[in-house]
C-alpha atoms as a PDB file:
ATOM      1  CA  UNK A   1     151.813  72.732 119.386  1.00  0.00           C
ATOM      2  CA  UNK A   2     152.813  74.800 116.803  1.00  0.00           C
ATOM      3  CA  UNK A   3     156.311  75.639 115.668  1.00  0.00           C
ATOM      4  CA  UNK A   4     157.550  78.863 115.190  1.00  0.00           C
ATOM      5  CA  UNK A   5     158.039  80.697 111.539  1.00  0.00           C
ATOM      6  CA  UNK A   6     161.344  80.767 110.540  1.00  0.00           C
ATOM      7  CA  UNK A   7     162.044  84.335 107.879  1.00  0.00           C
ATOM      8  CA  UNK A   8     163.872  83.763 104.626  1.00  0.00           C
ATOM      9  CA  UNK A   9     164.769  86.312 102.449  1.00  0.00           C
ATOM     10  CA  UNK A  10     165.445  85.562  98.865  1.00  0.00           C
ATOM     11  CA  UNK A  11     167.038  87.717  96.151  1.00  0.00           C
ATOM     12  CA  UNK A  12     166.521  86.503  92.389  1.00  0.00           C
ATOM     13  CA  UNK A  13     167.337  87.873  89.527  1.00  0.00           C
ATOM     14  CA  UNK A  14     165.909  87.617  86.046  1.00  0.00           C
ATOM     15  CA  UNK A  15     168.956  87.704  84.230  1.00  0.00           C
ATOM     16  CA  UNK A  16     172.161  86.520  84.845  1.00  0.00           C
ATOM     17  CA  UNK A  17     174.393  86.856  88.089  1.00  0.00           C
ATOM     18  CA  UNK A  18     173.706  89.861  90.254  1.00  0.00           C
ATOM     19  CA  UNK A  19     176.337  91.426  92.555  1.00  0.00           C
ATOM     20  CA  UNK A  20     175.988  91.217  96.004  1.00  0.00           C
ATOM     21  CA  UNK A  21     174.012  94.354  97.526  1.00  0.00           C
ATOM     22  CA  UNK A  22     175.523  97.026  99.730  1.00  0.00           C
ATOM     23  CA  UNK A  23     174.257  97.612 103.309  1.00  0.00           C
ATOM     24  CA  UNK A  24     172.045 100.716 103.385  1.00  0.00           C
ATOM     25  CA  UNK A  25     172.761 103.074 106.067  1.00  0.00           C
ATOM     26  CA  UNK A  26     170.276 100.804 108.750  1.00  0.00           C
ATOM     27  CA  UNK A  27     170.858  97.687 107.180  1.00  0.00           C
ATOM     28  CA  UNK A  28     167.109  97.054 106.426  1.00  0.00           C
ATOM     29  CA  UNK A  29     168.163  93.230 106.168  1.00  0.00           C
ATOM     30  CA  UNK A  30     169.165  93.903 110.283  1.00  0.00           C
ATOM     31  CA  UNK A  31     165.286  95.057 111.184  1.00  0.00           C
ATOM     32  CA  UNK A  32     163.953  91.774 110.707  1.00  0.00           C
ATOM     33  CA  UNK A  33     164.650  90.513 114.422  1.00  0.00           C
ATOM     34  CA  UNK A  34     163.895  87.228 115.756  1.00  0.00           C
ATOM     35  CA  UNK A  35     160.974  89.327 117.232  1.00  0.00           C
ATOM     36  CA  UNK A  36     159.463  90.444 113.828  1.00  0.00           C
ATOM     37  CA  UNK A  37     160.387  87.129 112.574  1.00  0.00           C
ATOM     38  CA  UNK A  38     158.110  85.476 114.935  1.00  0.00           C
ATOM     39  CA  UNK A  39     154.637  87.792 114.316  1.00  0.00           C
ATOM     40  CA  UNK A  40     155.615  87.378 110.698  1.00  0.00           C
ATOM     41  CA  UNK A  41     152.806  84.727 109.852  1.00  0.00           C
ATOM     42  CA  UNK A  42     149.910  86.989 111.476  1.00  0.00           C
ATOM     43  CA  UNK A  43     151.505  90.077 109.639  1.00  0.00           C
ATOM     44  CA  UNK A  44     149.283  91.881 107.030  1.00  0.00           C
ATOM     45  CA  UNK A  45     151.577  91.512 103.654  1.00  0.00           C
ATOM     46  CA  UNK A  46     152.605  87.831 103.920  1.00  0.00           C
ATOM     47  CA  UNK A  47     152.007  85.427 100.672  1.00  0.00           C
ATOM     48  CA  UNK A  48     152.116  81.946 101.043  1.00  0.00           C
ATOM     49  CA  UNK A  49     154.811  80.730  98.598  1.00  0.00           C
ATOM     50  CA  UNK A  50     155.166  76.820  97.509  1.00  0.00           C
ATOM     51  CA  UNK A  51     157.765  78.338  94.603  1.00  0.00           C
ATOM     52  CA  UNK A  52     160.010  81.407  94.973  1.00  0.00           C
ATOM     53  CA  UNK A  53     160.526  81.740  90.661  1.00  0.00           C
ATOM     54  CA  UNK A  54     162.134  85.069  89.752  1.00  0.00           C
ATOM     55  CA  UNK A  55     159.038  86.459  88.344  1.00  0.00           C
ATOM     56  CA  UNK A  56     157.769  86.601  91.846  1.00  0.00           C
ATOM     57  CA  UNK A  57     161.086  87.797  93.353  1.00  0.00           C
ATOM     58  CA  UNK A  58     160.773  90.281  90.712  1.00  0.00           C
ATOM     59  CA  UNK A  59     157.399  91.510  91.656  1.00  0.00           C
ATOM     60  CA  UNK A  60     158.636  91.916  95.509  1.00  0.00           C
ATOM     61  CA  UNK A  61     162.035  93.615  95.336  1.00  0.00           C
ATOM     62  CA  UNK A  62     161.653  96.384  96.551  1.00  0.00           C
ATOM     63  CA  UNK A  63     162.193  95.816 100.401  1.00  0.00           C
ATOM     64  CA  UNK A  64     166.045  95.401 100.780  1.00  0.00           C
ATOM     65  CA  UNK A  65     167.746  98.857  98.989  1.00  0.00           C
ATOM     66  CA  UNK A  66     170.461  98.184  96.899  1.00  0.00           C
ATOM     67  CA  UNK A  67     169.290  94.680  96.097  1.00  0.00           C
ATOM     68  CA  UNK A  68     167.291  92.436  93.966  1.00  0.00           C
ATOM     69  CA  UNK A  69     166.169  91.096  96.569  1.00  0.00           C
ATOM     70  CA  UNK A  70     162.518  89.584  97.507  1.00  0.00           C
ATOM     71  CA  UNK A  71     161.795  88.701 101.168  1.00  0.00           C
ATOM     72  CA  UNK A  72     160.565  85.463 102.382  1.00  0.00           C
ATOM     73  CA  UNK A  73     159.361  84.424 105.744  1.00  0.00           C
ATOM     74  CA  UNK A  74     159.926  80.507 106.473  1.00  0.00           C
ATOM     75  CA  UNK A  75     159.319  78.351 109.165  1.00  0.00           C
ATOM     76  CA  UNK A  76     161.887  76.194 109.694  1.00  0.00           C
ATOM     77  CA  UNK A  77     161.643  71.811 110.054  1.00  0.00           C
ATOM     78  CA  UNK A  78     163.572  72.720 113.572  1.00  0.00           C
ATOM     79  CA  UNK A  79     161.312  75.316 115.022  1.00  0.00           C
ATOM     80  CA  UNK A  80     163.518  78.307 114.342  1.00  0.00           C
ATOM     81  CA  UNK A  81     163.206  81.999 112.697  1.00  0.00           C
ATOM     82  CA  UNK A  82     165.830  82.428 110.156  1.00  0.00           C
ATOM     83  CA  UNK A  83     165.969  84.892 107.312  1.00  0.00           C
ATOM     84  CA  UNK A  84     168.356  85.179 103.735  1.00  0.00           C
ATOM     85  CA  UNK A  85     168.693  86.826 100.692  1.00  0.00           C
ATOM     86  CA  UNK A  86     168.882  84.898  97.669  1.00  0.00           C
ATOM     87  CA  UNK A  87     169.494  85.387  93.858  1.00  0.00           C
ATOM     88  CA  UNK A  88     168.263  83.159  91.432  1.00  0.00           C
ATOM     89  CA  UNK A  89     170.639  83.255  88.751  1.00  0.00           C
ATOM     90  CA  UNK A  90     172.876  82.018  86.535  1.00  0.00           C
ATOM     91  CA  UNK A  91     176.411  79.983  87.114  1.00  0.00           C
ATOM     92  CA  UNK A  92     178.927  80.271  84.033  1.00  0.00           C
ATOM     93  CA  UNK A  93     180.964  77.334  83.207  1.00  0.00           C
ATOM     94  CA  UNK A  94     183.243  75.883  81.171  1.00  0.00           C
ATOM     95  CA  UNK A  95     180.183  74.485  79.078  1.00  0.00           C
ATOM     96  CA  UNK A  96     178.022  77.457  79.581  1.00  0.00           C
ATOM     97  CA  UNK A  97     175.768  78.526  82.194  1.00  0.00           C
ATOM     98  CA  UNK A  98     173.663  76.755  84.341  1.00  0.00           C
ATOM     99  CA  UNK A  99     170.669  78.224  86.934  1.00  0.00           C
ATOM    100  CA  UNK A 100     171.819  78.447  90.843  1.00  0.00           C
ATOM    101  CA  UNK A 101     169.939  79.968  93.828  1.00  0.00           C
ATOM    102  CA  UNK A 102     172.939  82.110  95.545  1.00  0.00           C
ATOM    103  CA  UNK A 103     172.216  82.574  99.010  1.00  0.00           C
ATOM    104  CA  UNK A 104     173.781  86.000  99.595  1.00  0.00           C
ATOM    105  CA  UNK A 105     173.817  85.821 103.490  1.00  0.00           C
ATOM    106  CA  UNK A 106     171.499  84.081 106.076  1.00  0.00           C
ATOM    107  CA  UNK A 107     170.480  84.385 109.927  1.00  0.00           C
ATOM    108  CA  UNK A 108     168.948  81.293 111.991  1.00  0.00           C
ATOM    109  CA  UNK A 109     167.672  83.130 115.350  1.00  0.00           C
ATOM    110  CA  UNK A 110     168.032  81.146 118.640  1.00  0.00           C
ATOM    111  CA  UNK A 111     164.746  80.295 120.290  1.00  0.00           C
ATOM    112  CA  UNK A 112     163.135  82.768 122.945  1.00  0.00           C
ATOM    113  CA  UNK A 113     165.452  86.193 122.187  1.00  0.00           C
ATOM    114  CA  UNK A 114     165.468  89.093 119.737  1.00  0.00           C
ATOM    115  CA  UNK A 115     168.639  89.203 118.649  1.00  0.00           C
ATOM    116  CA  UNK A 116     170.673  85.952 119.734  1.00  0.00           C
ATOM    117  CA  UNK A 117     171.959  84.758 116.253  1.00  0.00           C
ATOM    118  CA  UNK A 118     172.434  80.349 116.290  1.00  0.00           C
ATOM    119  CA  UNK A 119     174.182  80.207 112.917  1.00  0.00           C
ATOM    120  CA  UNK A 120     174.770  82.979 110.438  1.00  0.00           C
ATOM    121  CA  UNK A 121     176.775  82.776 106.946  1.00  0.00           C
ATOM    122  CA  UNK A 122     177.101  83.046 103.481  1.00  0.00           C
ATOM    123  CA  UNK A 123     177.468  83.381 100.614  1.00  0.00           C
ATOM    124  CA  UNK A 124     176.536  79.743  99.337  1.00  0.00           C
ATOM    125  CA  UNK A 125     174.997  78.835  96.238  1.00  0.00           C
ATOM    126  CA  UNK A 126     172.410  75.850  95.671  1.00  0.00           C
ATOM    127  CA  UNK A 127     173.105  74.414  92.255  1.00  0.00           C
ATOM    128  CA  UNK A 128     169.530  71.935  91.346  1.00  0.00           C
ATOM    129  CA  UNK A 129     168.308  69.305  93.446  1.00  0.00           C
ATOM    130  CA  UNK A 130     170.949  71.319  96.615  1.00  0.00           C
ATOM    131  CA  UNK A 131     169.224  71.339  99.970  1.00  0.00           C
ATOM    132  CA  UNK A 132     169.772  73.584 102.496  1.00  0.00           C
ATOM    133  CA  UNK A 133     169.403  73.506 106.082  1.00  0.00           C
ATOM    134  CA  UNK A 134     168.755  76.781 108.289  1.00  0.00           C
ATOM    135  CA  UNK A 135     169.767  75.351 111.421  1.00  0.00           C
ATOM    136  CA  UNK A 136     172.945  73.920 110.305  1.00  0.00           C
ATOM    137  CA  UNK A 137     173.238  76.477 108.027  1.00  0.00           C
ATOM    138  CA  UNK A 138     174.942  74.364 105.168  1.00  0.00           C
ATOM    139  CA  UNK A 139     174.470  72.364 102.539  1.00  0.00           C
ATOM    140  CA  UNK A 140     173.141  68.689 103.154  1.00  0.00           C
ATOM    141  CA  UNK A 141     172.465  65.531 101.626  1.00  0.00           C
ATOM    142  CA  UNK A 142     168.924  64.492 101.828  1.00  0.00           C
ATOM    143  CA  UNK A 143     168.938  62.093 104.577  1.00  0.00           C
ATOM    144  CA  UNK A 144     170.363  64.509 106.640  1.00  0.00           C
ATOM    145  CA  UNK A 145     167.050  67.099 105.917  1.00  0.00           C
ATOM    146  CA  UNK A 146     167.139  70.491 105.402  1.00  0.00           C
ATOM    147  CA  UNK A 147     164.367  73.806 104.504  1.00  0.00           C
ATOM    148  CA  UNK A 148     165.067  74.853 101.399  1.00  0.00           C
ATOM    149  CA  UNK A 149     166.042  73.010  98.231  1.00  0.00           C
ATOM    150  CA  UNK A 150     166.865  74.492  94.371  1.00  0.00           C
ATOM    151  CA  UNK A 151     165.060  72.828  91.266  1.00  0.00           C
ATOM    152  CA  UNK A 152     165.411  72.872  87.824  1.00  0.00           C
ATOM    153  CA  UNK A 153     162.924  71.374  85.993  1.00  0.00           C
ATOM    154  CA  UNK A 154     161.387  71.639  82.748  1.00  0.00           C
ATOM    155  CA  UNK A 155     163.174  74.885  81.779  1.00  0.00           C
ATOM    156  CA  UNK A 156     162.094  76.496  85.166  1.00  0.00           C
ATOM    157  CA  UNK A 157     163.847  77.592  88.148  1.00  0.00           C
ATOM    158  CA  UNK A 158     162.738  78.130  91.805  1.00  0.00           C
ATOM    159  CA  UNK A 159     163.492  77.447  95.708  1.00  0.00           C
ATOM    160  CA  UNK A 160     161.154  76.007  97.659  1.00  0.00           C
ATOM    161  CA  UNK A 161     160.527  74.598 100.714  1.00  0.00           C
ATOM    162  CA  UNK A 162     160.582  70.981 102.049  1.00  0.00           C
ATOM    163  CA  UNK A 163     159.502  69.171 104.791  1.00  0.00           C
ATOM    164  CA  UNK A 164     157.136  70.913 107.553  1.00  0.00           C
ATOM    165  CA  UNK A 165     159.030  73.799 106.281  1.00  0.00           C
ATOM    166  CA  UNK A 166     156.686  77.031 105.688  1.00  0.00           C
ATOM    167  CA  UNK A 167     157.785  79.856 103.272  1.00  0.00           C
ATOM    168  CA  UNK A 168     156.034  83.135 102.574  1.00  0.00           C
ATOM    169  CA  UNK A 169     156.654  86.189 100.694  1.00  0.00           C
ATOM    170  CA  UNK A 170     156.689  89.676 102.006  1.00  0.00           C
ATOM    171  CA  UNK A 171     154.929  92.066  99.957  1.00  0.00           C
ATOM    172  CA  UNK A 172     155.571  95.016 102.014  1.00  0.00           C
ATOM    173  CA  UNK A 173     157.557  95.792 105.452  1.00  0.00           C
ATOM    174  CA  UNK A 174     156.499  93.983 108.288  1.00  0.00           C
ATOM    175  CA  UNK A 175     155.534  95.422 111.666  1.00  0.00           C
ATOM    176  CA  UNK A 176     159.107  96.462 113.740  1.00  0.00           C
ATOM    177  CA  UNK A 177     160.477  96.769 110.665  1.00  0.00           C
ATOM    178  CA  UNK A 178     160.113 100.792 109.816  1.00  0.00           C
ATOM    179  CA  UNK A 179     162.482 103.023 109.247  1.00  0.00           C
ATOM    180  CA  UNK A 180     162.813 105.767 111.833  1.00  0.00           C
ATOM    181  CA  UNK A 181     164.989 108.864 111.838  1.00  0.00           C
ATOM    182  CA  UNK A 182     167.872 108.782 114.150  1.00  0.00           C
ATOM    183  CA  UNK A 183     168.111 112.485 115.459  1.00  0.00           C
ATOM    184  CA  UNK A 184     171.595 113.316 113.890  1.00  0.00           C
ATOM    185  CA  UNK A 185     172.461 116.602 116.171  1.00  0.00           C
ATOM    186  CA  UNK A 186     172.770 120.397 114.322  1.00  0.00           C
ATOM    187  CA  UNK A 187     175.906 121.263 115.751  1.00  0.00           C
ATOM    188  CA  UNK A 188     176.692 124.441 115.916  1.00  0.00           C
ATOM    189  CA  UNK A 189     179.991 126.397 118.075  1.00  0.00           C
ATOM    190  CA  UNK A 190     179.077 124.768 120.947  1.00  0.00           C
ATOM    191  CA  UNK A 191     179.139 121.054 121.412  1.00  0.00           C
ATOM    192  CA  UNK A 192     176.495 119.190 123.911  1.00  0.00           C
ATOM    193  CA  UNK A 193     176.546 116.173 125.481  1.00  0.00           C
ATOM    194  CA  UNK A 194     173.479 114.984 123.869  1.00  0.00           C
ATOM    195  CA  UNK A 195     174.624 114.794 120.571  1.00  0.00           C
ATOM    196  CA  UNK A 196     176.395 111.722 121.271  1.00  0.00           C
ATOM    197  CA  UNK A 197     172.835 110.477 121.445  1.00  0.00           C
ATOM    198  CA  UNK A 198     171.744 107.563 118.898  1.00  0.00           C
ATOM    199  CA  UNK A 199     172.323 105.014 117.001  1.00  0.00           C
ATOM    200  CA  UNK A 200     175.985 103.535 115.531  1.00  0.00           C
ATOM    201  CA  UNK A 201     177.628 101.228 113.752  1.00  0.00           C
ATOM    202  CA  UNK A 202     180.795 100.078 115.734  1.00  0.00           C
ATOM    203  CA  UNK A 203     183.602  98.762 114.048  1.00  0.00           C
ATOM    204  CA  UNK A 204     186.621  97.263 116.776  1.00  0.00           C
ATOM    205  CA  UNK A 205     190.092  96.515 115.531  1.00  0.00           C
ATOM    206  CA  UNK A 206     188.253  94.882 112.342  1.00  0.00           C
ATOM    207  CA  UNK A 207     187.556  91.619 114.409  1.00  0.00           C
ATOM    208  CA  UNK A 208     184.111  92.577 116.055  1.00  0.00           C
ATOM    209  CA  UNK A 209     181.076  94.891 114.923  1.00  0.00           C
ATOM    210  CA  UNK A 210     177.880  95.913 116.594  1.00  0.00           C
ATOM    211  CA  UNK A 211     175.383  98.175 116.965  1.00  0.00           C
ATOM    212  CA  UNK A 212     175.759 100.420 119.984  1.00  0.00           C
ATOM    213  CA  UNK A 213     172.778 102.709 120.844  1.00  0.00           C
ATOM    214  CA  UNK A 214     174.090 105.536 123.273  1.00  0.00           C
ATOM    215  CA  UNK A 215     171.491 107.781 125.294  1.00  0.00           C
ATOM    216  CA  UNK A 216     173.152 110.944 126.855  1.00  0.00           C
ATOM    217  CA  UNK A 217     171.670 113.125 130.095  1.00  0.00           C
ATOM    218  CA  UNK A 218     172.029 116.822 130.304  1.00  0.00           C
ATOM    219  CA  UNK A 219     174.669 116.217 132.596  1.00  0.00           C
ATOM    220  CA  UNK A 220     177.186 114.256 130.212  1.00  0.00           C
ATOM    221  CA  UNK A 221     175.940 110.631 131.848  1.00  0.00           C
ATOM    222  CA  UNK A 222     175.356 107.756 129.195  1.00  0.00           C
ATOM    223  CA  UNK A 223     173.551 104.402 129.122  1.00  0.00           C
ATOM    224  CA  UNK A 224     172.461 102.577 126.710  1.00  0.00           C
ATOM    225  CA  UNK A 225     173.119  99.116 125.094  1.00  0.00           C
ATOM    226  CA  UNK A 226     175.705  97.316 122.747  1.00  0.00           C
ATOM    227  CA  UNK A 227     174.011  94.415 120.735  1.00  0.00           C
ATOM    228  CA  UNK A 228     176.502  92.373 118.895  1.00  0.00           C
ATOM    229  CA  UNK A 229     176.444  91.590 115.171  1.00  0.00           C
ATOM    230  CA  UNK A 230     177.852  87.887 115.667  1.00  0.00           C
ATOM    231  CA  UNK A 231     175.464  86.756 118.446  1.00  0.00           C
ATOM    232  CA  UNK A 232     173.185  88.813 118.627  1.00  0.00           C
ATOM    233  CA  UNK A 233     173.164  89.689 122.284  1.00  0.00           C
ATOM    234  CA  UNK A 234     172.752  92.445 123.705  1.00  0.00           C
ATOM    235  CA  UNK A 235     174.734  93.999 126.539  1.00  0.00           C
ATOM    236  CA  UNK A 236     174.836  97.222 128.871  1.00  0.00           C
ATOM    237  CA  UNK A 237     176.394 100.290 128.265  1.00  0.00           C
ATOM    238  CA  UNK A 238     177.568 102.734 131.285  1.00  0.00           C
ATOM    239  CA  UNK A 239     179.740 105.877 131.181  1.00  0.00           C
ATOM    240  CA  UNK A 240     179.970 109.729 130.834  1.00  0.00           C
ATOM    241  CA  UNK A 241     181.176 112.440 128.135  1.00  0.00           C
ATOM    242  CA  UNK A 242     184.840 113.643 129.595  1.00  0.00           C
ATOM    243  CA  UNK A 243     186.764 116.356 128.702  1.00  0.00           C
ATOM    244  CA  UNK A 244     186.611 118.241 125.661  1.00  0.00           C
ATOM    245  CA  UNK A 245     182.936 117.934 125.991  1.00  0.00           C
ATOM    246  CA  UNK A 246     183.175 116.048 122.288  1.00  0.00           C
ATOM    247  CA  UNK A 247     185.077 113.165 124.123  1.00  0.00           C
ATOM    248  CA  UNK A 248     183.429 110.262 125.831  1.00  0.00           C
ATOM    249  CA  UNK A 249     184.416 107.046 127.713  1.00  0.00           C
ATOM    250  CA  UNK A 250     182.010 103.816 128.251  1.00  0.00           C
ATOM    251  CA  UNK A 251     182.106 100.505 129.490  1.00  0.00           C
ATOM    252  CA  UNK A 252     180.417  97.801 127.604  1.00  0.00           C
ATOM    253  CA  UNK A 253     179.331  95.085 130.288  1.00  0.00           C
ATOM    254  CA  UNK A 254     179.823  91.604 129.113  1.00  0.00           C
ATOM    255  CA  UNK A 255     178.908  88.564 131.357  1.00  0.00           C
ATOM    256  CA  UNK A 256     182.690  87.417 132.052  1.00  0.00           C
ATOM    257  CA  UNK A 257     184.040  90.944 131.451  1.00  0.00           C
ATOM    258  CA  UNK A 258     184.155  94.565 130.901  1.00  0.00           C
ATOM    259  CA  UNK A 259     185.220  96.904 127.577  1.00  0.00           C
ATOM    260  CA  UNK A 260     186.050 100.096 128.373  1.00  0.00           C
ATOM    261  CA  UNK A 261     186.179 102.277 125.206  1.00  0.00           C
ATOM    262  CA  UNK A 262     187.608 105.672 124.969  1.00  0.00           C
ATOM    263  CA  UNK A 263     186.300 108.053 122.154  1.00  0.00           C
ATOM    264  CA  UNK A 264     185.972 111.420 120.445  1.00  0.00           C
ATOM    265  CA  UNK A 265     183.623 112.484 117.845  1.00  0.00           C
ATOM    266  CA  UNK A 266     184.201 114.691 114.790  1.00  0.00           C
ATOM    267  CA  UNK A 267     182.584 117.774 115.520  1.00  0.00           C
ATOM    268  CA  UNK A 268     181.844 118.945 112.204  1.00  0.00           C
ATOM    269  CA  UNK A 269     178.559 116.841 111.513  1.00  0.00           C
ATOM    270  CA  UNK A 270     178.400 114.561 114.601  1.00  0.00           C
ATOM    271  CA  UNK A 271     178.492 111.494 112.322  1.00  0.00           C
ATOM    272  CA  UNK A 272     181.698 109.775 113.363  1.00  0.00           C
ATOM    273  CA  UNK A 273     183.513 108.790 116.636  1.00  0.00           C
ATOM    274  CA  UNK A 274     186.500 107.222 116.940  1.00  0.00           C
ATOM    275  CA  UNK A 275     189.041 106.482 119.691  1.00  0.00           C
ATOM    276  CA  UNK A 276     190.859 103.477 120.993  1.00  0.00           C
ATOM    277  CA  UNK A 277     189.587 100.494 123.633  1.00  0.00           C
ATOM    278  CA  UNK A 278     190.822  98.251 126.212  1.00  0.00           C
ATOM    279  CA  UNK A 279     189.494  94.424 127.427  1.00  0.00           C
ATOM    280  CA  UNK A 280     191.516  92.443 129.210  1.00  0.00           C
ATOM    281  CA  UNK A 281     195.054  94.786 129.130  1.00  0.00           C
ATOM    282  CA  UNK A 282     194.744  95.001 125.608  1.00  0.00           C
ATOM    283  CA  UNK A 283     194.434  97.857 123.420  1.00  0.00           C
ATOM    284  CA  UNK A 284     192.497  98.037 119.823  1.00  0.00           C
ATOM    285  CA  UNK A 285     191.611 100.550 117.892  1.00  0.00           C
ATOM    286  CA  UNK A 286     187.672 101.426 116.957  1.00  0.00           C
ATOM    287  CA  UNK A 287     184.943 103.994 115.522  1.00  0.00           C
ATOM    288  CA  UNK A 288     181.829 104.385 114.947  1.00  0.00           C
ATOM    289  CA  UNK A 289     179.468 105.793 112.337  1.00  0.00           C
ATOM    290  CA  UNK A 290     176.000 107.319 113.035  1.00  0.00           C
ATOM    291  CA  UNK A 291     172.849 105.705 111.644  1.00  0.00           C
ATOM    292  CA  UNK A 292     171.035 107.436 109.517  1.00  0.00           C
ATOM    293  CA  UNK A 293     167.876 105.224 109.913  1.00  0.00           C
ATOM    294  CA  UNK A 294     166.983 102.743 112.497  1.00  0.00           C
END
């Protein structure tokens, strides 16, 4: 049977050591779901790659804003989707510089769901002969076994991949992966309940993050779902816009307990909420900040 294609995402650079990229409003990196990653290989826009150099990382950055980043889709020696962003660049040291890959950040998807992160990380950099392993997600000798490995060799640089491992690049956005408008409300003297409708990036007390997606009836009742950054998983979302009409209060369902989070949002663009919340008899602060793009 065939194993499942694993997504790697590789940033290089032609000269010297980039900075890390700043999320765009929708992180695009956050589209590629365990869901794209797995259609990937049957995608129009795929090119097998034995060698990521930075020539060709050069020639496909264009799909992660902000970034010098190409996109690579892998299958992994384990069976698993994962995706990065890499730089190929250059390491200064006491002696001068020497060529790394940095791996800016990485995702290894569980089997079977969309969003239900196994191992994510970074950033790590793979100095030559360095092996990397997506379902570990770390560095590893070579009896251990790993997906990716750094080389150096004959003045060239490049990752590639090792084992059973599979690597492609993307030329151009795959299926899932489009950007689409999130209808950011004209508000005007009157505030409606449906302008809490959309999409959000939720910040709580600085220890968890997520994307919460929040539908609003004409009658001030929401639903909608809470997908967390560190796992992955998504979770339900119940509750109703109070009193003002700009305020709101939902409960995030999670399988041991409940999150009840109290908020109000600015009223001058419909962009921000903020507020405080409550799990298990304690208090945090939170907000949120529209999405842009989804």
């Amino acid at each position: 049977m065939m194993r499942p294609v694993c997504v790697l995402v590789a940033v290089v650079g032609l000269g010297g050591f980039l900075g890390l990229p700043k999320p765009s409003r929708a992180d695009v990196f956050d589209r590629y779901t365990n869901a794209v990653l797995s259609k990937a290989t049957e995608a129009d826009g795929l090119k097998p790659c034995d060698k990521l150099t930075p020539e060709l990382v050069a020639e496909n950055s264009q799909l992660l804003p902000g970034s010098a980043a190409a996109l690579l889709v892998v299958r992994t020696n384990g069976g698993r989707f994962s995706k990065l962003a890499v730089q190929i660049a250059r390491q200064r040291t006491a002696t001068g510089a020497v060529p790394i890959a940095l791996i800016e950040r990485f995702v290894t998807f569980k089997e079977g769901e969309d969003r239900a992160v196994l191992v994510a990380g970074g950033p790590t950099h793979l100095y030559n002969g360095f092996i990397f392993n997506l379902d570990l997600g770390q560095v590893v000798p070579s009896e251990i076994g790993g997906d990716v490995r750094f080389v150096t060799a004959a003045g060239e640089n490049w990752l590639e991949p090792i084992g059973q491992a599979k690597m492609f690049v993307v030329t151009k956005p795959l299926p899932g992966t489009e950007s689409r408008r999130s209808a950011r409300p004209m508000i005007g003297e009157t505030f409606e309940p449906r302008f809490f409708s959309g999409s959000y990036k939720l910040l709580d007390d600085g220890r968890r993050s997520a994307r919460l997606v929040l539908k609003v009836s004409d009658e001030g009742v929401v639903s909608g779902e809470y997908v967390s950054d560190s796992t992955g998983r998504s979770y339900e979302v119940v509750g109703r816009v109070g009193t003002p009409r700009h305020a709101l209060q939902f409960t995030v369902r999670f399988p041991q307990t409940e999150q009840t989070f109290q908020g109000w949002m600015f009223t001058h663009e419909g962009k921000y909420i903020t507020g405080w919340t409550k799990m298990q008899e304690r208090e945090f602060g939170w907000f949120a900040v529209r999405l842009d793009e989804e």
